[in-house]
Protein backbone atom coordinates (compact mmCIF):
# COMPACT_ATOMS: atom_id res chain seq x y z
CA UNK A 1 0.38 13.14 -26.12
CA UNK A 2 0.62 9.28 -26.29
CA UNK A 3 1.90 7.47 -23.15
CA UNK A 4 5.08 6.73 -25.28
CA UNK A 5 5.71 10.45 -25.45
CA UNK A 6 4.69 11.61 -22.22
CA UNK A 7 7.03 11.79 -19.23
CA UNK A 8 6.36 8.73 -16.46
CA UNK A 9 3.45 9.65 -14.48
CA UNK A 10 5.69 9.74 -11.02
CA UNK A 11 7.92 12.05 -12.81
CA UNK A 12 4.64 14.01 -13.76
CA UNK A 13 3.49 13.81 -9.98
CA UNK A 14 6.92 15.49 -8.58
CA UNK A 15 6.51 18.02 -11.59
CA UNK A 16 3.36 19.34 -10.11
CA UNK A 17 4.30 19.20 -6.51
CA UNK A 18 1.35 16.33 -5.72
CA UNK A 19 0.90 15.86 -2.32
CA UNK A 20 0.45 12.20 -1.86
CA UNK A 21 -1.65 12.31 1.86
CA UNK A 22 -5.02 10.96 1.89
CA UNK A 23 -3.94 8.45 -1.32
CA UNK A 24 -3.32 5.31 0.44
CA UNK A 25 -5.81 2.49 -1.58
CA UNK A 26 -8.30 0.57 0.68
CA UNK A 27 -7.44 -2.88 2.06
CA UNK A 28 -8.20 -3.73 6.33
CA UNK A 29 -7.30 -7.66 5.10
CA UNK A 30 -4.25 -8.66 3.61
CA UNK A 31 -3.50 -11.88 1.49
CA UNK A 32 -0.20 -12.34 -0.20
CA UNK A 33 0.92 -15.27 -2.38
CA UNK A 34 4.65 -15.85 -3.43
CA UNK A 35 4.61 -16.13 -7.02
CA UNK A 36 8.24 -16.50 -8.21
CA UNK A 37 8.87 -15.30 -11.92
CA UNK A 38 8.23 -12.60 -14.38
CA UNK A 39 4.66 -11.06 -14.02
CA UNK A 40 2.21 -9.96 -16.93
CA UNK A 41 -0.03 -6.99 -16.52
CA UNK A 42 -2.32 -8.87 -13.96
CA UNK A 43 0.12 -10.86 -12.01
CA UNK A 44 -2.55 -13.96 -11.20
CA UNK A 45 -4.78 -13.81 -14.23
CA UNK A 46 -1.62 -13.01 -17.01
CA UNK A 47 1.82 -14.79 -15.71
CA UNK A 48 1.72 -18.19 -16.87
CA UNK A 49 5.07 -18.94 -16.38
CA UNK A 50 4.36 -18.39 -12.44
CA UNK A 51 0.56 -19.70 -12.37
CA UNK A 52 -1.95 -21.06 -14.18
CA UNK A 53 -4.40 -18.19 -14.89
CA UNK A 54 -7.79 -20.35 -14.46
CA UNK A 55 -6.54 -21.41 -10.84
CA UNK A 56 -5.05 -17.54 -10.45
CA UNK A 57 -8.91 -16.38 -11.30
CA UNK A 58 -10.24 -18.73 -8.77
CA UNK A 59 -7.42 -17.55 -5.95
CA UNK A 60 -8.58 -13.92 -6.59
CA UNK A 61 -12.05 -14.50 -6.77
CA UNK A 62 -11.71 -16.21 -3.39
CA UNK A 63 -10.06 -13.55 -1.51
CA UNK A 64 -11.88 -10.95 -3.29
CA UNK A 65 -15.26 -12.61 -1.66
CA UNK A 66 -14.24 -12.81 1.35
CA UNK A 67 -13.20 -8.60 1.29
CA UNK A 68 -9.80 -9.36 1.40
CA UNK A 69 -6.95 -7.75 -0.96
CA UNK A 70 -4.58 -9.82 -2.81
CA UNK A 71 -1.00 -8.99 -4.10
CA UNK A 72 1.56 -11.56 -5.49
CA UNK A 73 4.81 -11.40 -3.73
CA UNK A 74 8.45 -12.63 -4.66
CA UNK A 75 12.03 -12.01 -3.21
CA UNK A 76 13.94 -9.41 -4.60
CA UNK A 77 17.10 -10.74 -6.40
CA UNK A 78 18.19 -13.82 -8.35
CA UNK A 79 15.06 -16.18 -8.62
CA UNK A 80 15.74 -19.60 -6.83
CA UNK A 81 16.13 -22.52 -9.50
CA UNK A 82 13.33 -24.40 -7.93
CA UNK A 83 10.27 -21.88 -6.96
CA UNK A 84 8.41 -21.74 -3.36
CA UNK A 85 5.04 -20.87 -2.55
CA UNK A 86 4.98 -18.72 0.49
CA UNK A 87 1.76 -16.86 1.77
CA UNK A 88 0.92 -14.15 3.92
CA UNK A 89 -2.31 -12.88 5.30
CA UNK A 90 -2.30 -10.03 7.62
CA UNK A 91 -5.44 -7.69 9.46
CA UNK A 92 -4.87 -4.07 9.36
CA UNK A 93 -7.81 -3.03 10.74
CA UNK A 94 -7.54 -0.06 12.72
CA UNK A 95 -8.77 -0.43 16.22
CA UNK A 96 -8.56 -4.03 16.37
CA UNK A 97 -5.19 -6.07 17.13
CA UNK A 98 -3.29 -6.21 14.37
CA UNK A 99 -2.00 -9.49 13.36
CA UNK A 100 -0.03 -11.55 10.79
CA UNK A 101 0.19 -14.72 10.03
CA UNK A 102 2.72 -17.20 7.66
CA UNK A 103 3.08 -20.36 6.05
CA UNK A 104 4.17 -22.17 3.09
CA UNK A 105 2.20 -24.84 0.81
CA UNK A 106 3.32 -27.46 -1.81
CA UNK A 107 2.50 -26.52 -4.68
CA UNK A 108 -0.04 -23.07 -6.21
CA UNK A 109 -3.25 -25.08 -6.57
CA UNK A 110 -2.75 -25.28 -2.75
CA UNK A 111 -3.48 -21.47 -2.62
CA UNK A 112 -7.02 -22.03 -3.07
CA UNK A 113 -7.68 -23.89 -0.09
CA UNK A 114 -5.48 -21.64 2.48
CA UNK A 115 -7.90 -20.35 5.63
CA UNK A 116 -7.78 -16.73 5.08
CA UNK A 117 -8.01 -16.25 8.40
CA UNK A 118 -4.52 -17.56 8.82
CA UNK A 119 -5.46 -20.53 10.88
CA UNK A 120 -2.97 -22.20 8.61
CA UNK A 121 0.22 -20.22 9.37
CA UNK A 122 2.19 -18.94 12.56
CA UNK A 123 1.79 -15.75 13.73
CA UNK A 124 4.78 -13.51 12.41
CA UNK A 125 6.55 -11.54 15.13
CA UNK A 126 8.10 -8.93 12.37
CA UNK A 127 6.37 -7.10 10.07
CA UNK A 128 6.13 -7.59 6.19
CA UNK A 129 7.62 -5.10 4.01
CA UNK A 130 5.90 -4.92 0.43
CA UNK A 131 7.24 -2.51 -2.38
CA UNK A 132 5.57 -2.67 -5.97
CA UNK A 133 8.26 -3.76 -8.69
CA UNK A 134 5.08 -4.33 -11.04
CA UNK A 135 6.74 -3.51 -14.02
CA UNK A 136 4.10 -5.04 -16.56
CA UNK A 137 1.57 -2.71 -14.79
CA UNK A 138 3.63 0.47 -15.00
CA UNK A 139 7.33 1.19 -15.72
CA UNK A 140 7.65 3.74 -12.58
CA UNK A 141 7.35 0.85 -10.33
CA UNK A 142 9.72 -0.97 -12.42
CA UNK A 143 12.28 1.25 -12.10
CA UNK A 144 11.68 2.98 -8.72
CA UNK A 145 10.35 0.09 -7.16
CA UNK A 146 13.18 -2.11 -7.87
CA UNK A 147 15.75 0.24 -6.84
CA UNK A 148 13.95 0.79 -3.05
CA UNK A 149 13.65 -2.51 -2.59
CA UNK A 150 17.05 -3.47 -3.60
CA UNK A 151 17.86 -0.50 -0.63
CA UNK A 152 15.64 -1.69 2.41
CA UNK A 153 16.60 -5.48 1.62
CA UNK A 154 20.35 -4.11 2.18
CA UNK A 155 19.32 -3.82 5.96
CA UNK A 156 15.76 -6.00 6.07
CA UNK A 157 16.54 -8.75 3.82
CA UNK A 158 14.51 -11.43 5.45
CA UNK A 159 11.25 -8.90 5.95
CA UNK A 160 11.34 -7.19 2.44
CA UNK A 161 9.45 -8.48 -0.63
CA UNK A 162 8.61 -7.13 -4.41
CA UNK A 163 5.08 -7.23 -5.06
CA UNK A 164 2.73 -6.39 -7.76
CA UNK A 165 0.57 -3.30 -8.06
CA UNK A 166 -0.90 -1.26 -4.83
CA UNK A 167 -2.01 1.92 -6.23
CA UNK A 168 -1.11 4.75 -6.77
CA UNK A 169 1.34 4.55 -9.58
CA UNK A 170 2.46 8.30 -9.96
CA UNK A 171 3.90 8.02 -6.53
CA UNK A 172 6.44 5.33 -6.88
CA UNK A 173 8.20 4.15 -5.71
CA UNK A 174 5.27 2.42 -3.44
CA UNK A 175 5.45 0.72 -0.28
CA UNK A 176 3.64 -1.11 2.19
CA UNK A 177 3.84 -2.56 6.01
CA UNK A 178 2.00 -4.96 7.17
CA UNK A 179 0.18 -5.52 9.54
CA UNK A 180 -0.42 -1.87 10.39
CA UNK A 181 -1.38 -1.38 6.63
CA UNK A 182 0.64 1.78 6.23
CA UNK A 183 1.33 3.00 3.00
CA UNK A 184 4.16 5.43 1.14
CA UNK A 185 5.63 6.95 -1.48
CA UNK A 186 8.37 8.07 -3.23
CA UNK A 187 10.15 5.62 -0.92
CA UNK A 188 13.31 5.76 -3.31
CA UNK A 189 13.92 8.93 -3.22
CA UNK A 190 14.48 8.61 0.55
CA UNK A 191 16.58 6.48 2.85
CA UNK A 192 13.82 3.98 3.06
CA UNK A 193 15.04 1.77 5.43
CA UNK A 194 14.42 4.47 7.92
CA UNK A 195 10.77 3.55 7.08
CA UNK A 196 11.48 0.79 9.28
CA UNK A 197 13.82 2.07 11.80
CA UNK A 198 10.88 4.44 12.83
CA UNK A 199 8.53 1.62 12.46
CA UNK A 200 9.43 -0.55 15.00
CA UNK A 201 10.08 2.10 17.48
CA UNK A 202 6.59 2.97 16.87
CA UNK A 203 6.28 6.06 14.83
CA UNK A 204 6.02 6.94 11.43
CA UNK A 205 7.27 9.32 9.06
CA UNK A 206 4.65 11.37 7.84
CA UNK A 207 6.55 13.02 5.08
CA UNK A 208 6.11 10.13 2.94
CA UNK A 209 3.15 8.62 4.03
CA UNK A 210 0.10 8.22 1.70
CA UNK A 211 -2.19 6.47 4.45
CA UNK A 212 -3.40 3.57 6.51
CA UNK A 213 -4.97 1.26 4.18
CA UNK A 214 -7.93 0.46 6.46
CA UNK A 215 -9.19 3.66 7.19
CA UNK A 216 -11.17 6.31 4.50
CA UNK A 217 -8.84 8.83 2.40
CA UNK A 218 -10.81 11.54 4.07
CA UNK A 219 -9.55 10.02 7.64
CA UNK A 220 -5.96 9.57 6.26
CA UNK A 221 -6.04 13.08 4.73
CA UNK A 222 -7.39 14.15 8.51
CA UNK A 223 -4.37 12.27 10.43
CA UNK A 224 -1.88 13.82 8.33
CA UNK A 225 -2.77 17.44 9.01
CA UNK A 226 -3.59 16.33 12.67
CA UNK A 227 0.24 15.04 12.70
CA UNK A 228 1.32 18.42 11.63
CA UNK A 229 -0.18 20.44 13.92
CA UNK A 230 0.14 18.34 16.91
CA UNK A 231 3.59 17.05 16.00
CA UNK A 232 2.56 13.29 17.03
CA UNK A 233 3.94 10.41 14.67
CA UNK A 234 2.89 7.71 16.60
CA UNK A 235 1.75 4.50 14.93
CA UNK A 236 -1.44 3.93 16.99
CA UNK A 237 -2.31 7.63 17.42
CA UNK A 238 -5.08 9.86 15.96
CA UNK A 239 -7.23 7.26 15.68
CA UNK A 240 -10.74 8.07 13.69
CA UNK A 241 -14.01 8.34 16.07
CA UNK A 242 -16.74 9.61 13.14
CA UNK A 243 -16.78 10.95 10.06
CA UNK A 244 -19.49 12.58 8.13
CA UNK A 245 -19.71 15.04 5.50
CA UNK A 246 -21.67 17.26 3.48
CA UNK A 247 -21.79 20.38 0.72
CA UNK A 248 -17.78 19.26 -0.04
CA UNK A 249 -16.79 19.72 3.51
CA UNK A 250 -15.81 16.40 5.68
CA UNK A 251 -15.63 16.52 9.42
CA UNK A 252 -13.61 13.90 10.87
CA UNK A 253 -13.03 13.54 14.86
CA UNK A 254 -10.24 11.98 15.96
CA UNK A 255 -9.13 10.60 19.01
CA UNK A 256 -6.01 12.29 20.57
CA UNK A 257 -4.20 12.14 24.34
CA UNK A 258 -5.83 15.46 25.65
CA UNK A 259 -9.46 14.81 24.30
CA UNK A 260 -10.85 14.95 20.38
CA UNK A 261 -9.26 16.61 17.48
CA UNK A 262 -11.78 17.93 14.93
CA UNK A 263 -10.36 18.32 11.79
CA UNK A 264 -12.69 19.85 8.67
CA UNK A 265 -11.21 19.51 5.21
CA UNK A 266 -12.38 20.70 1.73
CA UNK A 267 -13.37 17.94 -0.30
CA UNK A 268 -12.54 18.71 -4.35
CA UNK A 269 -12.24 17.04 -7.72
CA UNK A 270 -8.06 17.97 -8.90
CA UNK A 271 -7.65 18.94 -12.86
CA UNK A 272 -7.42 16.24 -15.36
CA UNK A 273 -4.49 14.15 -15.19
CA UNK A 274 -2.72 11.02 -15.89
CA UNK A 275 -2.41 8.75 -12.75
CA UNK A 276 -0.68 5.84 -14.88
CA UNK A 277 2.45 5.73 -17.07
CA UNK A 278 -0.16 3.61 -19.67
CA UNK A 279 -3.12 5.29 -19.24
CA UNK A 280 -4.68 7.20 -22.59
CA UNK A 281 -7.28 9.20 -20.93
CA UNK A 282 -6.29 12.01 -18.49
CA UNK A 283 -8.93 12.04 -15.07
CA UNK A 284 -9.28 14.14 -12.31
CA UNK A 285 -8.75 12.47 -8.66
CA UNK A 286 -10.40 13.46 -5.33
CA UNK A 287 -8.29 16.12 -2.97
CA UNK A 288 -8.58 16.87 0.67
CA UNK A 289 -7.22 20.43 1.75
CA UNK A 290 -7.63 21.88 5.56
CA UNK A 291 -10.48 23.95 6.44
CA UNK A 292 -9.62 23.70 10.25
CA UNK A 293 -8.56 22.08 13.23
CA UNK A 294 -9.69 22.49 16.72
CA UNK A 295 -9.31 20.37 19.67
């Protein structure tokens, strides 16, 4: 069936039940550029109404180098008549203090010259609230992304941005917080601002969660089952101590209140499927299920 035929691939993922734990796509850096405007398939490299795609090359290249992960960001709404350039860069690395830092430049060539350290900026004192609306890249986060982040910006207006694709495209719509990197899904069919209610009292809401993005999928697969049996939704909890695997089985030790939690899961390739509205071929994706937990 061509993609034109086939239902959209979050519509697909609900269909067969998908859980959406362990899914969250890699990034322990953070750098996010305002770029005001409609957005082609690549937002830097195919949107020349927002940039020039030579200089949106050499801004990716740049923060690809230095490990970071890159994401173009704009407000959700009516664009302003005269655009801004407004940056982010934000460390999510688990077991380290999180931070986030903000600033503005003149013009987009400016981009290329930012410190991604964020010695440019001032440390944020909120969080940043990301949700794909990437609708070039796939039409779930078109609609579904759109429509959540019309919702949280009814109560978060000055923390929420659209921004262009995060992974994981069968489970829009797609959000992220930063600095904490964490990651979820299906955030429209939810009340998603309670995302952040939860978030800055400290907990999460593991129902929806896909991940941290700085931590393995095995660990992230290992939290949430940890969560469930333990019943502990705390942000900064279950942190990972070591992981190692072998024969399909991972072992992953986390660190818990009352001494490690052990947690083995069964590592497995899923059927074939189709984790993009546009994709042609149908691929199998890597699963975590619980083996055990012991602590």
């Amino acid at each position: 069936m061509t993609p034109e035929k086939r239902p959209p691939c979050s519509v697909e993922s609900l269909a067969r039940d998908e859980p959406m734990y362990g899914t969250a796509s890699a990034g322990s850096s953070w750098l996010l550029l305002e770029l005001e405007g409609g957005w082609g398939p690549s937002a830097f490299l195919q949107s020349p109404s927002c940039i020039d795609p030579t200089l949106g090359r050499s801004i990716v290249r740049r923060a690809e180098s230095a490990g970071m992960r890159i994401a173009a960001i704009r407000r959700h709404g009516r664009r302003s008549s005269s655009p801004r350039w407004r940056w982010f860069v934000a460390n999510s690395t688990v077991g380290q203090q999180h931070a986030l830092f903000h600033g503005e430049v003149g013009e987009a060539r400016e981009y290329l010259d930012l410190d991604l350290g964020g010695g440019d900026g001032v440390r944020s004192e909120d969080p940043l609230v990301a949700v794909c609306a990437h609708g070039k890249h796939d039409q779930c986060c078109a609609v579904r992304g759109r429509a959540a982040a019309a919702a949280i910006a009814a109560s978060y207006p000055e923390i929420v941005w659209e921004c262009s694709h995060l992974g994981g495209d069968r489970f829009a719509a797609t959000m992220l917080i930063l600095p904490e990197g964490l990651c979820y899904g299906r955030a429209d069919s939810t009340d998603a601002a309670e995302f952040l209610r939860l978030y800055f009292d400290g907990r999460l809401d593991d129902r929806y969660l896909r991940g941290r993005t700085s931590v393995p999928h095995a660990v992230q697969a290992a939290q949430h089952f940890a969560r469930e049996a333990y019943g502990d939704d705390r942000i900064e909890a279950l942190n990972p101590v070591t992981v190692d695997s072998a024969d399909g089985v991972v072992r992953v030790v986390l660190a818990a209140d009352n001494g490690a939690v052990e947690v083995l899961l069964n590592e497995a390739m899923s059927r074939p499927l189709f984790s993009q509205c546009r994709a042609t071929t149908a691929g199998p994706v890597r699963t975590y299920s619980l083996r055990s937990i012991s602590n």
